[in-house]
N, C-alpha and C. Protein backbone atom coordinates (compact mmCIF):
# COMPACT_ATOMS: atom_id res chain seq x y z
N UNK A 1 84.42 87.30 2.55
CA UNK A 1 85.48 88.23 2.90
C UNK A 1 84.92 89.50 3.52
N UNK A 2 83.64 89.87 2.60
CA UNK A 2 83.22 91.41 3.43
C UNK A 2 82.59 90.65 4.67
N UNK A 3 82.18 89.97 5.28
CA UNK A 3 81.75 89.35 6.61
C UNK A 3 82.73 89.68 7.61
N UNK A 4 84.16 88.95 7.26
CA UNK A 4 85.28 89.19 8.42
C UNK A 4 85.65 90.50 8.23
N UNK A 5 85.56 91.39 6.91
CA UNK A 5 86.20 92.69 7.68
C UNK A 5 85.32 93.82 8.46
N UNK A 6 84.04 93.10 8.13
CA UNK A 6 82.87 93.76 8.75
C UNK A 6 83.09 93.28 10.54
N UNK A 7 83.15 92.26 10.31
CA UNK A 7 82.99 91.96 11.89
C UNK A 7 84.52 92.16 12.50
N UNK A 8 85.34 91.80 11.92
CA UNK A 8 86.83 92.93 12.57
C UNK A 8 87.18 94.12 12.89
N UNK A 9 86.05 94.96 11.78
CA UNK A 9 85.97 96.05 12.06
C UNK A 9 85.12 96.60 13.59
N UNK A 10 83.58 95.77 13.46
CA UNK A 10 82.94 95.41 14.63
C UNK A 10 83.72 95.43 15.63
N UNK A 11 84.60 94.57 16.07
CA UNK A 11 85.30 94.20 17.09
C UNK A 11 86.50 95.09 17.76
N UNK A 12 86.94 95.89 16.24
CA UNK A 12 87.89 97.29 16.78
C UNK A 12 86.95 98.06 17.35
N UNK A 13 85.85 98.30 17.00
CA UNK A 13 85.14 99.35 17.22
C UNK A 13 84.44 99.01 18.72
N UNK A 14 84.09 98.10 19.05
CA UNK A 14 83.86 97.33 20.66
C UNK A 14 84.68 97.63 21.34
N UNK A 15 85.66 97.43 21.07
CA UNK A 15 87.19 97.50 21.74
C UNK A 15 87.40 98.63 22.07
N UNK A 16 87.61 99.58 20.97
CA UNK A 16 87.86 101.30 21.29
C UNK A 16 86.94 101.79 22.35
N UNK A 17 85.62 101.36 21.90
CA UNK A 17 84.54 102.20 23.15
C UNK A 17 84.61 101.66 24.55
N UNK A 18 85.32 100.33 24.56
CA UNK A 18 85.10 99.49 26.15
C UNK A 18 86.47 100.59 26.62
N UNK A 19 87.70 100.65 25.80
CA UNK A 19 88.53 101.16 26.33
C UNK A 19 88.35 102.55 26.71
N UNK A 20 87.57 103.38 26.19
CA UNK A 20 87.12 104.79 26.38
C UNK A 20 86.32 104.81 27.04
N UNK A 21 85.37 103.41 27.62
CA UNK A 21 84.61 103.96 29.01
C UNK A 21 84.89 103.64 30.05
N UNK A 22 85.95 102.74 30.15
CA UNK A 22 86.90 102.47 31.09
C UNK A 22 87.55 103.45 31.62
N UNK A 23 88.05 104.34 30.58
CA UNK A 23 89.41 105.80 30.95
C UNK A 23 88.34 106.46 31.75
N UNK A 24 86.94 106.56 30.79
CA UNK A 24 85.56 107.95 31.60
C UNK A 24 85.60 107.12 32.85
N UNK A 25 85.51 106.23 33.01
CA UNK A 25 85.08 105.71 34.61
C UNK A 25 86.45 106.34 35.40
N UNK A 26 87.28 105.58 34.76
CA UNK A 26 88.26 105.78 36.16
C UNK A 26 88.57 107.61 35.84
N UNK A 27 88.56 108.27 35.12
CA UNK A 27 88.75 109.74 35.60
C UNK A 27 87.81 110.55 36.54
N UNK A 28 86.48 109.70 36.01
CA UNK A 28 85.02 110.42 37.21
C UNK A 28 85.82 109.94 38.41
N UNK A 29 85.82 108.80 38.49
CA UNK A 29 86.13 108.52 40.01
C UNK A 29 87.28 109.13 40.62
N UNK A 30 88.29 109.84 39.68
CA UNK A 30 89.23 110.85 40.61
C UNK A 30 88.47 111.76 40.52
N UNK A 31 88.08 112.28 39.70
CA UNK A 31 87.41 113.41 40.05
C UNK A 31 86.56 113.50 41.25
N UNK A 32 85.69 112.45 41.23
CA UNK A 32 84.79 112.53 41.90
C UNK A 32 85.71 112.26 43.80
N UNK A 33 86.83 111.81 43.77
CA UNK A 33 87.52 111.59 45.10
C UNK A 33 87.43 113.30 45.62
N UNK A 34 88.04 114.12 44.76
CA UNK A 34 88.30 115.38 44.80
C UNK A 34 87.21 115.81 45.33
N UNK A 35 85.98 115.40 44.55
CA UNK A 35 84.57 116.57 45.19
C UNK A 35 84.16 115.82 46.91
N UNK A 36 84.43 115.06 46.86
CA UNK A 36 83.78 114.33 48.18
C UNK A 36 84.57 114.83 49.23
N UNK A 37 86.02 115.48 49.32
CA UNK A 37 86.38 116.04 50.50
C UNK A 37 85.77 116.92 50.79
N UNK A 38 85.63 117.17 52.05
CA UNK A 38 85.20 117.97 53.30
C UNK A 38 85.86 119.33 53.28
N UNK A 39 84.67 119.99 52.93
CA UNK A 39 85.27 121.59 52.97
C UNK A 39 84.73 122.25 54.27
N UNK A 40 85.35 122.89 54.67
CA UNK A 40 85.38 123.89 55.98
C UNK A 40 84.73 125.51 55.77
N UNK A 41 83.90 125.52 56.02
CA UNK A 41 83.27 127.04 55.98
C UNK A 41 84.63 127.86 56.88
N UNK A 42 85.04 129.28 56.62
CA UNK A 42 85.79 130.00 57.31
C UNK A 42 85.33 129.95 58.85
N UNK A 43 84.36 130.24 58.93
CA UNK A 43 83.49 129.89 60.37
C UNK A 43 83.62 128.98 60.90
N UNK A 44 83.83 128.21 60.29
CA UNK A 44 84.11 126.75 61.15
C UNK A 44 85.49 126.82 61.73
N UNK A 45 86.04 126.58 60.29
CA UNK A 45 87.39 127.08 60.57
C UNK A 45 87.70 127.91 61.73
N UNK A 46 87.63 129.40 62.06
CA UNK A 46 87.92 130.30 63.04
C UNK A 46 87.00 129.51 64.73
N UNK A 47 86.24 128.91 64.62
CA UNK A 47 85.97 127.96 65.14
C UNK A 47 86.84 127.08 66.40
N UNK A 48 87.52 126.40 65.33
CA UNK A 48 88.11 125.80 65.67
C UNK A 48 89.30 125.91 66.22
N UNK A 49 89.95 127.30 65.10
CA UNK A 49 91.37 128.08 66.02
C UNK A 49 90.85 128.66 66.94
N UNK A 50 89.70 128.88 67.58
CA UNK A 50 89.66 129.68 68.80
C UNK A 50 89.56 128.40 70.00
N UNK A 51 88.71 127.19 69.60
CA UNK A 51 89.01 126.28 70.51
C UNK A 51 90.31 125.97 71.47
N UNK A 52 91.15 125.59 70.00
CA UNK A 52 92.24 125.22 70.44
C UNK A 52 93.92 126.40 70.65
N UNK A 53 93.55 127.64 70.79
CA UNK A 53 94.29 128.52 70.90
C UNK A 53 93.81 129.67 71.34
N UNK A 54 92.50 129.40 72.13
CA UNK A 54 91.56 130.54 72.71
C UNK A 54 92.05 131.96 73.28
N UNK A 55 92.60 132.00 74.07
CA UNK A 55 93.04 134.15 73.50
C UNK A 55 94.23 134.25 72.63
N UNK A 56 95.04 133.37 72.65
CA UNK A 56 96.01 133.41 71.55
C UNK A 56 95.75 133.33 70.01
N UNK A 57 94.29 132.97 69.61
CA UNK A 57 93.84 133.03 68.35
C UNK A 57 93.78 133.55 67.23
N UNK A 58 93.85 135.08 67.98
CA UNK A 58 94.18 136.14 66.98
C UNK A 58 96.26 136.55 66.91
N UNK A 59 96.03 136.41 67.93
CA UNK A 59 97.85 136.70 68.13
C UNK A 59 98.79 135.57 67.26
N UNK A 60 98.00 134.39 67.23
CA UNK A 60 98.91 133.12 66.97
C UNK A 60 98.35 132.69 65.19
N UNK A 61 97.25 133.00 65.28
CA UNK A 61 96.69 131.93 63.73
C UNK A 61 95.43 133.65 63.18
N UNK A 62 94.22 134.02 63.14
CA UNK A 62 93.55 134.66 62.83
C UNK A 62 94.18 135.81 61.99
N UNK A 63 94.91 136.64 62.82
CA UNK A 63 95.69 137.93 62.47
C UNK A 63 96.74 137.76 62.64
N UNK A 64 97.55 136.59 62.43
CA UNK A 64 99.03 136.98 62.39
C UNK A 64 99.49 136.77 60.49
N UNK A 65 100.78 137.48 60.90
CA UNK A 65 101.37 137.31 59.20
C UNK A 65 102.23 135.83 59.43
N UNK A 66 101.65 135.12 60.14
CA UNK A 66 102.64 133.92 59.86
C UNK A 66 101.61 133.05 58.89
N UNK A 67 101.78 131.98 58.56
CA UNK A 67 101.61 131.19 57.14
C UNK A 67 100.34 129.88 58.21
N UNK A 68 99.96 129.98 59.69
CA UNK A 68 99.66 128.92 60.63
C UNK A 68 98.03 129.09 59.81
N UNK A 69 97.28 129.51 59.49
CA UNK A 69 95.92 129.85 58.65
C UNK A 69 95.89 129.11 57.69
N UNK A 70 96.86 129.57 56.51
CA UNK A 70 97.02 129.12 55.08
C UNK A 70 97.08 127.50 55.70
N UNK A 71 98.39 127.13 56.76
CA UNK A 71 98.65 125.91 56.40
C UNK A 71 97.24 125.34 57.20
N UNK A 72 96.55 125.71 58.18
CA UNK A 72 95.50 124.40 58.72
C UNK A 72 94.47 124.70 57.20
N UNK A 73 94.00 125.60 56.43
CA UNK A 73 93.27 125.21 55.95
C UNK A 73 93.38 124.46 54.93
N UNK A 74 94.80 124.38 54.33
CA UNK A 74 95.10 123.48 53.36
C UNK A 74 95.30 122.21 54.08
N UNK A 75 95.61 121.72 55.45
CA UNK A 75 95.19 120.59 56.00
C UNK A 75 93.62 120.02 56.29
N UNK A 76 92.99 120.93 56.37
CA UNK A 76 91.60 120.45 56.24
C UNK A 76 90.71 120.08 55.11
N UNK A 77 91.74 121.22 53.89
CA UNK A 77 90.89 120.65 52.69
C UNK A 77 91.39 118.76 52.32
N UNK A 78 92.30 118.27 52.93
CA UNK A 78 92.57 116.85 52.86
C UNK A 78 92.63 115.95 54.17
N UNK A 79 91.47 116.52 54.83
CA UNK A 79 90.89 115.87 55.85
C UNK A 79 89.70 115.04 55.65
N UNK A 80 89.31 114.01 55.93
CA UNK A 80 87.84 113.52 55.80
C UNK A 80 87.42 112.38 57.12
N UNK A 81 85.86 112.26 57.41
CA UNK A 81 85.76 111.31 57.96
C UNK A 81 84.46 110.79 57.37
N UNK A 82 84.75 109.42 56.85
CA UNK A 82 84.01 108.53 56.26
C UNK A 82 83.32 107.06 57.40
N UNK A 83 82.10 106.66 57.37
CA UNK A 83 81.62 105.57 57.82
C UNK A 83 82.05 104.65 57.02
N UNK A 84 82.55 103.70 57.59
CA UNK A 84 83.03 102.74 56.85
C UNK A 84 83.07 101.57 57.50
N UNK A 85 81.46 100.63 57.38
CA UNK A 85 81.13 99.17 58.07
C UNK A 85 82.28 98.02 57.94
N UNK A 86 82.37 98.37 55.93
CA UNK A 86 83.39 97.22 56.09
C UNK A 86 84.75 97.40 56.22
N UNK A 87 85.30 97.98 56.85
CA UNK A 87 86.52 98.08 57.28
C UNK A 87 86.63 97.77 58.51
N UNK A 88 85.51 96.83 59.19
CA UNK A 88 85.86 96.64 60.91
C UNK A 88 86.94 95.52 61.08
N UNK A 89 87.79 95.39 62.17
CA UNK A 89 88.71 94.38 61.88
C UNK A 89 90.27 95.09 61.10
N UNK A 90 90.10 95.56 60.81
CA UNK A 90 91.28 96.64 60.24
C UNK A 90 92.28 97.31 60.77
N UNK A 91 93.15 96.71 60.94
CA UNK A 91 94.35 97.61 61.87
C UNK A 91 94.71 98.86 61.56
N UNK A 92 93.59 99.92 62.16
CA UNK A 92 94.11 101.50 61.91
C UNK A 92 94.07 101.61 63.54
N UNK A 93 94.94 102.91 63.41
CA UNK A 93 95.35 103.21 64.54
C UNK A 93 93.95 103.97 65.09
N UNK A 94 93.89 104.10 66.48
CA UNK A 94 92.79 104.57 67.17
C UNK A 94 93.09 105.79 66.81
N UNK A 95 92.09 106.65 67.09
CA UNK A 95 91.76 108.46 67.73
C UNK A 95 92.97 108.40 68.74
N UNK A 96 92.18 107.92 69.43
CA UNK A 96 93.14 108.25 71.20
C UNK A 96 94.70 107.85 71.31
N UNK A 97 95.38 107.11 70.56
CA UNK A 97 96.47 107.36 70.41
C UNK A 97 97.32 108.35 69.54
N UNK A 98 96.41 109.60 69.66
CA UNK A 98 96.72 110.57 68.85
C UNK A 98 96.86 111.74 69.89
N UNK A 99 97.93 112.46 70.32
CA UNK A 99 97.87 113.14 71.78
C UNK A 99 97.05 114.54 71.11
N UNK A 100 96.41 115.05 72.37
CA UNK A 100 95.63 116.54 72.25
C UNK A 100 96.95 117.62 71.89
N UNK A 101 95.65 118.70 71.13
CA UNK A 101 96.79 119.53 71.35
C UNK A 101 96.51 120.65 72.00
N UNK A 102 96.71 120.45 73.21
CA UNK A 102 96.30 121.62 74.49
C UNK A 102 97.07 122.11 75.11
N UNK A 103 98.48 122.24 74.63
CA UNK A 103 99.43 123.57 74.66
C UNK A 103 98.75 124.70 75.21
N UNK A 104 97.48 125.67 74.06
CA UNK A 104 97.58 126.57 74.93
C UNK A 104 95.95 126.35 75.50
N UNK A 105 95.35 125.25 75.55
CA UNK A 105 93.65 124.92 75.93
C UNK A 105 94.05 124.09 76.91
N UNK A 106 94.10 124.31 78.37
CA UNK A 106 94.35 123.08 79.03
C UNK A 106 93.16 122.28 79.00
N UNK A 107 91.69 123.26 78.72
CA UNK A 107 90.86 122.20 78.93
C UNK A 107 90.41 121.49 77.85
N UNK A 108 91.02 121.52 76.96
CA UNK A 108 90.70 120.59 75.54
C UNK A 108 90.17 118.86 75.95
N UNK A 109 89.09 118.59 75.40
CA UNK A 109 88.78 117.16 75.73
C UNK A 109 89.00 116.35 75.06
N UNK A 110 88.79 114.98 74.97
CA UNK A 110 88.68 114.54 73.57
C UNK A 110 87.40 113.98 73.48
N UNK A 111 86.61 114.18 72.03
CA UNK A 111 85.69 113.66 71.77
C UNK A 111 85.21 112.37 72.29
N UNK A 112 84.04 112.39 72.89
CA UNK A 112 83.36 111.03 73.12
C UNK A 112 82.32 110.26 72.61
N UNK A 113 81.61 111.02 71.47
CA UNK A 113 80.66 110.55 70.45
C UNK A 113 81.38 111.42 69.10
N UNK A 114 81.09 110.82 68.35
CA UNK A 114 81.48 111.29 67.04
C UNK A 114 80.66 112.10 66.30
N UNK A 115 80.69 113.31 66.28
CA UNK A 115 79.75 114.45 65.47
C UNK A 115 80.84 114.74 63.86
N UNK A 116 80.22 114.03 62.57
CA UNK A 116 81.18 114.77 61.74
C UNK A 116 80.74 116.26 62.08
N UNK A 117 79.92 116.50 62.10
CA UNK A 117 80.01 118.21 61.59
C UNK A 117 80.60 119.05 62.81
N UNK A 118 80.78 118.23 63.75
CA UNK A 118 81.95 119.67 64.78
C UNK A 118 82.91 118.87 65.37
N UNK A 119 83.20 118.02 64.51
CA UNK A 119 84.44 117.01 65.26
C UNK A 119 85.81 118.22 64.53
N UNK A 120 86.36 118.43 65.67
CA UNK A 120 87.44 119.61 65.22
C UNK A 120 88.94 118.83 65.04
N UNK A 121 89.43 118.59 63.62
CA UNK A 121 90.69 117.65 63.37
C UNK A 121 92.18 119.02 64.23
N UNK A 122 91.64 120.13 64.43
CA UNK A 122 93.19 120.93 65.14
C UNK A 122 93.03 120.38 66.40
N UNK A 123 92.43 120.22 66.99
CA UNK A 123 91.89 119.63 68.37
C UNK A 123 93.93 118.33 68.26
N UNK A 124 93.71 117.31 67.50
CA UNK A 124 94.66 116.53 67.72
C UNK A 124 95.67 117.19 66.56
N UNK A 125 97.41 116.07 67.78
CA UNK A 125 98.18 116.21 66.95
C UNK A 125 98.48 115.03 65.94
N UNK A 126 98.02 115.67 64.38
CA UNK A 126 97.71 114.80 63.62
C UNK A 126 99.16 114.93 62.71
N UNK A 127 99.53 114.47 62.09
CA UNK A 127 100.84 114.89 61.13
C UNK A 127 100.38 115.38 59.82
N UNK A 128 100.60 116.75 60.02
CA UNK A 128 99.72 117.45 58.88
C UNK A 128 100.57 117.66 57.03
N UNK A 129 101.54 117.28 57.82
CA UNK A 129 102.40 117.49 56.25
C UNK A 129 102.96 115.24 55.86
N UNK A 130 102.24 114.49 56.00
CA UNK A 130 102.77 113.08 55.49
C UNK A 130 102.87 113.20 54.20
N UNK A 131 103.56 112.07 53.85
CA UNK A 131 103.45 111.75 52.11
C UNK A 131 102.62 110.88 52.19
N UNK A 132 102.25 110.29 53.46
CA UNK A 132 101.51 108.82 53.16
C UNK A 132 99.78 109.28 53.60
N UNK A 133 99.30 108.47 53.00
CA UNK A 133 97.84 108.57 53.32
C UNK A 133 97.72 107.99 54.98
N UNK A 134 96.95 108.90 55.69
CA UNK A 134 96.79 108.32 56.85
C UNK A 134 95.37 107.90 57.51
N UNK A 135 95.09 106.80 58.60
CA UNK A 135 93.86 105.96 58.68
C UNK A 135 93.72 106.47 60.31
N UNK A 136 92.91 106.38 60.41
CA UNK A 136 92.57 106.53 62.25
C UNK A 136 91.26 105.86 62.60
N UNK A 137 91.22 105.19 63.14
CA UNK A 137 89.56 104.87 63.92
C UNK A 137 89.22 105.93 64.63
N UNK A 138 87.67 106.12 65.24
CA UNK A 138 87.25 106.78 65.89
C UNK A 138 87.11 106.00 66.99
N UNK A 139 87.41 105.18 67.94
CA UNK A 139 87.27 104.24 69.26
C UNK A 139 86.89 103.14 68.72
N UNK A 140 85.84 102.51 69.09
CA UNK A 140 85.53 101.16 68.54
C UNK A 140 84.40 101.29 66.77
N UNK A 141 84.25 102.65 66.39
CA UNK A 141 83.11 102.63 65.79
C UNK A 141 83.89 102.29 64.27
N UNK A 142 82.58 102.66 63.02
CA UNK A 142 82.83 102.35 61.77
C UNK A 142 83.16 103.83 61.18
N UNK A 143 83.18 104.71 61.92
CA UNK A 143 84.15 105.95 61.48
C UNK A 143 85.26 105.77 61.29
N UNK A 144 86.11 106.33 60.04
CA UNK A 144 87.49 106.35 59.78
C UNK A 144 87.68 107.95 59.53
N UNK A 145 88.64 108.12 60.32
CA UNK A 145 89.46 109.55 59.61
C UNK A 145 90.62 109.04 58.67
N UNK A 146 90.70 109.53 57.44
CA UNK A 146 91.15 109.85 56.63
C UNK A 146 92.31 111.35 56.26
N UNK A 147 93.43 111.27 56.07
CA UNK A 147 94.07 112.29 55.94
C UNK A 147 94.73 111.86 54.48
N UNK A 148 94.43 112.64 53.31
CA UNK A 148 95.60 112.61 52.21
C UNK A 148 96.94 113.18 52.24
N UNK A 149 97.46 112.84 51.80
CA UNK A 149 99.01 113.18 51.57
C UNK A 149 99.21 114.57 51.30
N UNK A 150 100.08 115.60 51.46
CA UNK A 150 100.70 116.49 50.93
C UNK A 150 101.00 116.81 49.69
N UNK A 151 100.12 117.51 48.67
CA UNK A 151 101.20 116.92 47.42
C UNK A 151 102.14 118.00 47.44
């Protein structure tokens, strides 16, 4: 009798810890989703509003009291671009069917090699407020842009 409640007990006790390192796994891994986005130095940032809104930069996004600052940088903090081999074959939508946004840059280009570190996401018009997670290829390569949702 003390055998089975020893080893029943055993077996709760297996049980509890598989289930508690299961919960630690899957919370690191949100967590850890969180740390892996792409943060934007302010510099970069101002960067980039001068690219794409070059003397209007300060008038339109830098120094204005409108909210156009707050909102790209809270779009960039849920921006990412990840290499991603095995996802070739994958129906995401290209880059290039994503129109420029050269309103006020007529000469805005679009990227032709992929630099993460100065690939500028204001450059396109991306839909910055979705609920849905969004996918983009970079042309034919194993780059994916990544956009999270709004919460």
């Amino acid at each position: 009798m003390k055998i089975k409640t020893t080893l029943a007990l055993l077996i709760l006790v297996s049980i509890s810890l598989l289930s508690f390192s299961v919960k630690t796994q899957n919370n690191y891994s949100e967590e850890m989703k969180y740390d892996c986005l792409r943060t934007y130095s302010n510099q970069q940032i101002e960067k980039f509003v001068r690219e794409v809104f070059v003397e209007h930069a300060d008038e339109l996004v830098l120094n204005s009291k409108s909210s156009r600052l707050k909102l790209f940088k809270e779009f960039l903090s849920r921006f990412e671009i990840e290499y991603h081999p095995e996802f070739r074959g994958k129906g995401f939508k290209k880059l290039a069917e994503v129109d420029l946004n050269n309103k006020y840059n007529k000469n805005l280009k679009r990227d032709l090699v992929m630099d993460v570190e100065t690939f500028n996401p204001l450059k396109y018009h991306f839909q910055m407020f979705s609920k849905k997670r969004q996918f983009f290829r970079f042309k034919e390569t194993d780059y994916i842009i990544i956009i999270d949702p709004i919460q």
